[in-house]
C-alpha atoms as a PDB file:
ATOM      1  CA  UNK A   1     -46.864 -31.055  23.666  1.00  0.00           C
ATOM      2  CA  UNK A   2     -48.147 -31.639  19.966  1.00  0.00           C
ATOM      3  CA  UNK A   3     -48.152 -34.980  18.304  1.00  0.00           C
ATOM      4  CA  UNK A   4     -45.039 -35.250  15.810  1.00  0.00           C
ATOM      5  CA  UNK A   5     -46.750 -35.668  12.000  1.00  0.00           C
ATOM      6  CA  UNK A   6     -45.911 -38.677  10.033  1.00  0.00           C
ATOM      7  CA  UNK A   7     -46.558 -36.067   7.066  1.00  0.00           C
ATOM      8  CA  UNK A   8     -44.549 -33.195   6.059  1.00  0.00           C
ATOM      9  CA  UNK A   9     -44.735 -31.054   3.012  1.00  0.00           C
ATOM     10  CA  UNK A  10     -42.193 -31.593   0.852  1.00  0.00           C
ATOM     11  CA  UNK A  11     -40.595 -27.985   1.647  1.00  0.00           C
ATOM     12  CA  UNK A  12     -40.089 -29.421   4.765  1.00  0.00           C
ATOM     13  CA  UNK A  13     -38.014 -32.474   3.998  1.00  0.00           C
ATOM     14  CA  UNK A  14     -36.127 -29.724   1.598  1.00  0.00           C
ATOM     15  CA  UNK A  15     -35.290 -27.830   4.405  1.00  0.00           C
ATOM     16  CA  UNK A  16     -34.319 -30.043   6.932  1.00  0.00           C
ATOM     17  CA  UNK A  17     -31.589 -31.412   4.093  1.00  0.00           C
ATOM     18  CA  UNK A  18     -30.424 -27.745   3.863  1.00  0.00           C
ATOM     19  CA  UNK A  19     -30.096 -27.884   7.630  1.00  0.00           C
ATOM     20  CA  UNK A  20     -28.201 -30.444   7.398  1.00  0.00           C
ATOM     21  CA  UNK A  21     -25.632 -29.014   4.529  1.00  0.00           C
ATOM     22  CA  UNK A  22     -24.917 -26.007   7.165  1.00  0.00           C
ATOM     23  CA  UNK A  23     -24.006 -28.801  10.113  1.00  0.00           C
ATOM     24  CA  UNK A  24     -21.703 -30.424   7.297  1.00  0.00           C
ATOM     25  CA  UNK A  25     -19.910 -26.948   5.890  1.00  0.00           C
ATOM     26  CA  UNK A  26     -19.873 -25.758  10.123  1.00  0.00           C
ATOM     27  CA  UNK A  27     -17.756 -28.844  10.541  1.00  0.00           C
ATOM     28  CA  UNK A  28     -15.734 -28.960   7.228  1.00  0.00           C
ATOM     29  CA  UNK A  29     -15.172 -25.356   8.540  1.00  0.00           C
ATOM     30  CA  UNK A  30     -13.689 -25.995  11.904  1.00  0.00           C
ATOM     31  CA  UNK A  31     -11.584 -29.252  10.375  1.00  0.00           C
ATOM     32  CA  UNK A  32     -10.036 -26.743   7.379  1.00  0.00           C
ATOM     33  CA  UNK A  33      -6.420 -26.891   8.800  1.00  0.00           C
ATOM     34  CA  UNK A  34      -4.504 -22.787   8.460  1.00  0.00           C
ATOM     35  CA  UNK A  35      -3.912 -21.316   5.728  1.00  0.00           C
ATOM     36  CA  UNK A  36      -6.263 -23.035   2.645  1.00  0.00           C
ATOM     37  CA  UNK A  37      -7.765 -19.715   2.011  1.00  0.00           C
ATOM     38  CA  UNK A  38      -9.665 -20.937  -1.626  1.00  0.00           C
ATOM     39  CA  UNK A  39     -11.241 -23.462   0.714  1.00  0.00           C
ATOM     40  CA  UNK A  40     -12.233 -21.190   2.876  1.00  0.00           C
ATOM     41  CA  UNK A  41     -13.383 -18.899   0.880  1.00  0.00           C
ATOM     42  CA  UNK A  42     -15.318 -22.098  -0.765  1.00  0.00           C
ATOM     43  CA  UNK A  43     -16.738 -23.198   2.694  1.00  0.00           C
ATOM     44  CA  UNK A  44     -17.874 -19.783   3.677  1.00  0.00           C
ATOM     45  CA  UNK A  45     -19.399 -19.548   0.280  1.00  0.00           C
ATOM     46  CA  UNK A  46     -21.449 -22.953   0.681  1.00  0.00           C
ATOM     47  CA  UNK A  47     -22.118 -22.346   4.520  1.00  0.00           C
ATOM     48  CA  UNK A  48     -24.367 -18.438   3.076  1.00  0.00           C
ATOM     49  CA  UNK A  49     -25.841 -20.003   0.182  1.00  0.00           C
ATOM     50  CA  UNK A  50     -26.935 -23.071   2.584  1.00  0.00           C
ATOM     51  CA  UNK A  51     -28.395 -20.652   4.981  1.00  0.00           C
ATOM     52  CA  UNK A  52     -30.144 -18.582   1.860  1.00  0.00           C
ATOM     53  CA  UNK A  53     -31.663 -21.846   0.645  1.00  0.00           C
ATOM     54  CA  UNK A  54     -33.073 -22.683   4.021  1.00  0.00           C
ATOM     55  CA  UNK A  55     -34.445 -19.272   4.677  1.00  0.00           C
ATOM     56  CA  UNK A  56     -36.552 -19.727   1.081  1.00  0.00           C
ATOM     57  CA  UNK A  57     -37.654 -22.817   2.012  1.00  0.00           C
ATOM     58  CA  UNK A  58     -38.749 -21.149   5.834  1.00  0.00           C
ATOM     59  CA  UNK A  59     -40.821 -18.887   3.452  1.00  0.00           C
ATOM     60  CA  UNK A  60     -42.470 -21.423   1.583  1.00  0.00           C
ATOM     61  CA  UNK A  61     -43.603 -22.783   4.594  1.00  0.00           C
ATOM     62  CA  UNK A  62     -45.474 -19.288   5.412  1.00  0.00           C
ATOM     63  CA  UNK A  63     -49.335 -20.537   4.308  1.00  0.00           C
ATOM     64  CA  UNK A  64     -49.052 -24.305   4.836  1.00  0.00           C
ATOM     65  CA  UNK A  65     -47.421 -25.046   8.205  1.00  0.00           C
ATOM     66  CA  UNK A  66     -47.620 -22.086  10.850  1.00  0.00           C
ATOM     67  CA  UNK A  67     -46.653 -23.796  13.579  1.00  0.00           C
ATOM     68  CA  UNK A  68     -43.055 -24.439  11.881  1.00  0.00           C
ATOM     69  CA  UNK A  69     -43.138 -21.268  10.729  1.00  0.00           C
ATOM     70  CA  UNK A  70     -43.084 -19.363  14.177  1.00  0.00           C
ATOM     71  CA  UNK A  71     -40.869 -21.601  15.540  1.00  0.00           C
ATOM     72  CA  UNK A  72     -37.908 -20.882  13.115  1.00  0.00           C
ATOM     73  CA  UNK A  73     -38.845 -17.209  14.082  1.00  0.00           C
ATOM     74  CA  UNK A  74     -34.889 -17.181  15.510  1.00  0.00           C
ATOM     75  CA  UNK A  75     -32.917 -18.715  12.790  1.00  0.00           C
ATOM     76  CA  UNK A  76     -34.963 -15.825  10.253  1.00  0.00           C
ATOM     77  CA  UNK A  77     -33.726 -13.651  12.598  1.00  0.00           C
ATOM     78  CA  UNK A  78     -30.264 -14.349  13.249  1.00  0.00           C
ATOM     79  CA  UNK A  79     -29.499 -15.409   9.545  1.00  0.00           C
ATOM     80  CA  UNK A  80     -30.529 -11.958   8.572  1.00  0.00           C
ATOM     81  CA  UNK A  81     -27.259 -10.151   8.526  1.00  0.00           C
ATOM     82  CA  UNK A  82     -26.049 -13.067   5.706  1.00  0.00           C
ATOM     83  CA  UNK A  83     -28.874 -11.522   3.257  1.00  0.00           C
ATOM     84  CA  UNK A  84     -27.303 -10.888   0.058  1.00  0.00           C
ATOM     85  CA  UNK A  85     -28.647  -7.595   0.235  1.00  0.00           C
ATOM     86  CA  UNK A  86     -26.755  -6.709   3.501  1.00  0.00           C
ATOM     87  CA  UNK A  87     -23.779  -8.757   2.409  1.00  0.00           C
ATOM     88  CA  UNK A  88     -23.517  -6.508  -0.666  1.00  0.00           C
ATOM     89  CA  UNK A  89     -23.617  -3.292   1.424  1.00  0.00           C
ATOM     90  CA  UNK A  90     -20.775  -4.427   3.555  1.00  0.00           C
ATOM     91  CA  UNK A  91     -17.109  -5.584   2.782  1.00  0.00           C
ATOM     92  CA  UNK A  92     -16.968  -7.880  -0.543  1.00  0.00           C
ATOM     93  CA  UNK A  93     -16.718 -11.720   0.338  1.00  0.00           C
ATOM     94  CA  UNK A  94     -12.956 -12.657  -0.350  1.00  0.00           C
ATOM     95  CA  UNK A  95     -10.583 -14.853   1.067  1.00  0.00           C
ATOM     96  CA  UNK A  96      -9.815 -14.446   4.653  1.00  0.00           C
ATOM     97  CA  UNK A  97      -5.721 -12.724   4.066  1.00  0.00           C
ATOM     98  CA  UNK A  98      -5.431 -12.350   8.037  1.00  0.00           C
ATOM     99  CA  UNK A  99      -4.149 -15.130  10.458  1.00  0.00           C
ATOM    100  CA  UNK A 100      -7.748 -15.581  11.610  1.00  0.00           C
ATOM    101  CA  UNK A 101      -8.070 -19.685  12.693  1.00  0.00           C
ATOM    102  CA  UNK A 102     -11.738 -21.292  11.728  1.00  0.00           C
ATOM    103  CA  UNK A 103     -13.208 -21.340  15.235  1.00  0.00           C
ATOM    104  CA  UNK A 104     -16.931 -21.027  16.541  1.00  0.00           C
ATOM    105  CA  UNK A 105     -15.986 -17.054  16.301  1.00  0.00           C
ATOM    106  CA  UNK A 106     -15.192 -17.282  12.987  1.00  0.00           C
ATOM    107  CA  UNK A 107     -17.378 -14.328  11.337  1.00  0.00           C
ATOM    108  CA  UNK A 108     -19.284 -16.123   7.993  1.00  0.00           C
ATOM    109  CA  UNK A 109     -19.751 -13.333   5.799  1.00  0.00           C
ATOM    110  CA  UNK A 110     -18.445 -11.035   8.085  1.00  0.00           C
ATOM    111  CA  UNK A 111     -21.657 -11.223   9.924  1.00  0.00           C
ATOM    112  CA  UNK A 112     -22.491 -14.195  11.753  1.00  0.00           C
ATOM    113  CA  UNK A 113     -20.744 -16.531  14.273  1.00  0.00           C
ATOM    114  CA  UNK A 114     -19.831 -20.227  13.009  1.00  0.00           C
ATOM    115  CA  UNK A 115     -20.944 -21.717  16.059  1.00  0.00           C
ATOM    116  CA  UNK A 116     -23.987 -19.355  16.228  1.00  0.00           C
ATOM    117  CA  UNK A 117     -24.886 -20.437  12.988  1.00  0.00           C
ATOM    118  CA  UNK A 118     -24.523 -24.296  13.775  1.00  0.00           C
ATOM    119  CA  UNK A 119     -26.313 -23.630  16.692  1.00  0.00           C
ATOM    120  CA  UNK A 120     -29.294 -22.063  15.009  1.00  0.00           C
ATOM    121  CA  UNK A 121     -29.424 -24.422  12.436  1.00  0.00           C
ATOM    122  CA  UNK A 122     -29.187 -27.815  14.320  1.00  0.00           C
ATOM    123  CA  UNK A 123     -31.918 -26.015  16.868  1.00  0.00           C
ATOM    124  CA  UNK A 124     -34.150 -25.932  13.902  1.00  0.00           C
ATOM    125  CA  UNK A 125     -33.251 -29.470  12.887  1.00  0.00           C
ATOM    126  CA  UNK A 126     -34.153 -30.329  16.275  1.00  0.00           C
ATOM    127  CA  UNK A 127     -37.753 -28.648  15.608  1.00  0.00           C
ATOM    128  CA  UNK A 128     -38.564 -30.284  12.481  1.00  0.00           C
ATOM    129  CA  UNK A 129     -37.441 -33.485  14.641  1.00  0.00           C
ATOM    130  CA  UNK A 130     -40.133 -32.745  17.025  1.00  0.00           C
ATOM    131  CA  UNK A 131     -43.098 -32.185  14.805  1.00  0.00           C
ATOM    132  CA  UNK A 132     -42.451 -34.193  12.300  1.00  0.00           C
ATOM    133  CA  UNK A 133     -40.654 -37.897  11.232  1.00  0.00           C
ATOM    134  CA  UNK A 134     -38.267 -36.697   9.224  1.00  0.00           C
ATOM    135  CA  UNK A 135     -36.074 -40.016   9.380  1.00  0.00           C
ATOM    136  CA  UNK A 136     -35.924 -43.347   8.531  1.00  0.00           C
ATOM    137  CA  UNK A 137     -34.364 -45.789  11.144  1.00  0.00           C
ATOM    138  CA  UNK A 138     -30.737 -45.062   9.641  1.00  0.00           C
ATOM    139  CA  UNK A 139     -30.774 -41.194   9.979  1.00  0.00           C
ATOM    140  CA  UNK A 140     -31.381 -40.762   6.364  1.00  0.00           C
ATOM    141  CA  UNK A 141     -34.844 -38.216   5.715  1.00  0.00           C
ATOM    142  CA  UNK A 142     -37.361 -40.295   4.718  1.00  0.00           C
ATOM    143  CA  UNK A 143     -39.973 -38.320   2.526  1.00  0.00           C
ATOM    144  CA  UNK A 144     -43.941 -39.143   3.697  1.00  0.00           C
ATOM    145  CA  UNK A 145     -46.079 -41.683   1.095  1.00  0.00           C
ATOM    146  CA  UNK A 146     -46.585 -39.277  -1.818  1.00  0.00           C
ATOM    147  CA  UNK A 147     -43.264 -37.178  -1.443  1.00  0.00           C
ATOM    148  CA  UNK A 148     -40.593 -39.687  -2.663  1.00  0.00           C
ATOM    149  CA  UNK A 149     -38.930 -37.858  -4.715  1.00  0.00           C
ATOM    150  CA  UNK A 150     -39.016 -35.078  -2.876  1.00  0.00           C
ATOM    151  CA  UNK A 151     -35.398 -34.903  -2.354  1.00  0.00           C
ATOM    152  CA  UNK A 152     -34.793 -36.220  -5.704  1.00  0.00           C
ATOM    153  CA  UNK A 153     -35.726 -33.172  -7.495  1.00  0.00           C
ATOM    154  CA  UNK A 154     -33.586 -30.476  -5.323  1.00  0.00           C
ATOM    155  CA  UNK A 155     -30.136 -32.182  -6.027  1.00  0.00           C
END
């Protein structure tokens, strides 16, 4: 097993706070109580662009840290049908009309599982966990000596 890395590049810090955002919208998702379609719509909205952001940031990571990079081999993969590019050759994003309840099935973008995607991402999370300290002792990320404002700059 590898040593985790006190020392992360900042694209990693950026991404495990994306990873993060997609837990949160999974789980504003499943609380949404019937029938709030512009929220909804809002969430579902939030949860793709989440998932975009995070799959730039997996990118970024291509030259500097391989090792991440292989291992998040499965959330590329499985995040691939909420591409802009395939969203835009399928149905248009709109409000959910039909009686459909926000479950783990729930299709985001037509494409992709809820819980699938909550799964993906937290597995991730749990990666980054592994090979790097991400967090401080309060769960908050905790950028590495020469990345504090890491985080700072992406909101």
């Amino acid at each position: 097993m590898s040593e985790r890395h006190e020392h992360a590049p900042r694209c990693v810090y950026l991404l495990a706070d994306n990873l993060d955002s997609i837990l949160a919208v999974c789980e504003d998702l499943r609380a949404l109580r019937a029938g709030d379609h512009c929220e909804l719509f809002r969430l579902e909205l939030a949860a793709i662009t989440e998932t975009m952001q995070a799959r730039r940031y997996i990118d970024e990571l291509y030259d500097t840290e391989p090792e991440v990079l292989e291992k998040s081999s499965l959330f590329l993969a499985a995040t691939d049908a909420l591409d802009v590019g395939h969203l835009r050759r399928g149905q248009v994003l709109h409000p959910q009309l039909k009686s459909l309840a926000v479950s783990d099935q729930y299709p985001i973008g037509d494409a992709m599982p809820l819980g699938i995607l909550a799964q993906i991402a937290a597995t991730l999370l749990d990666t980054l966990e592994a090979h790097y300290i991400l967090y401080d002792g309060e769960g908050e990320l905790q950028p590495s000596r020469g990345n504090e404002h890491a985080l700072d700059t992406a909101a």
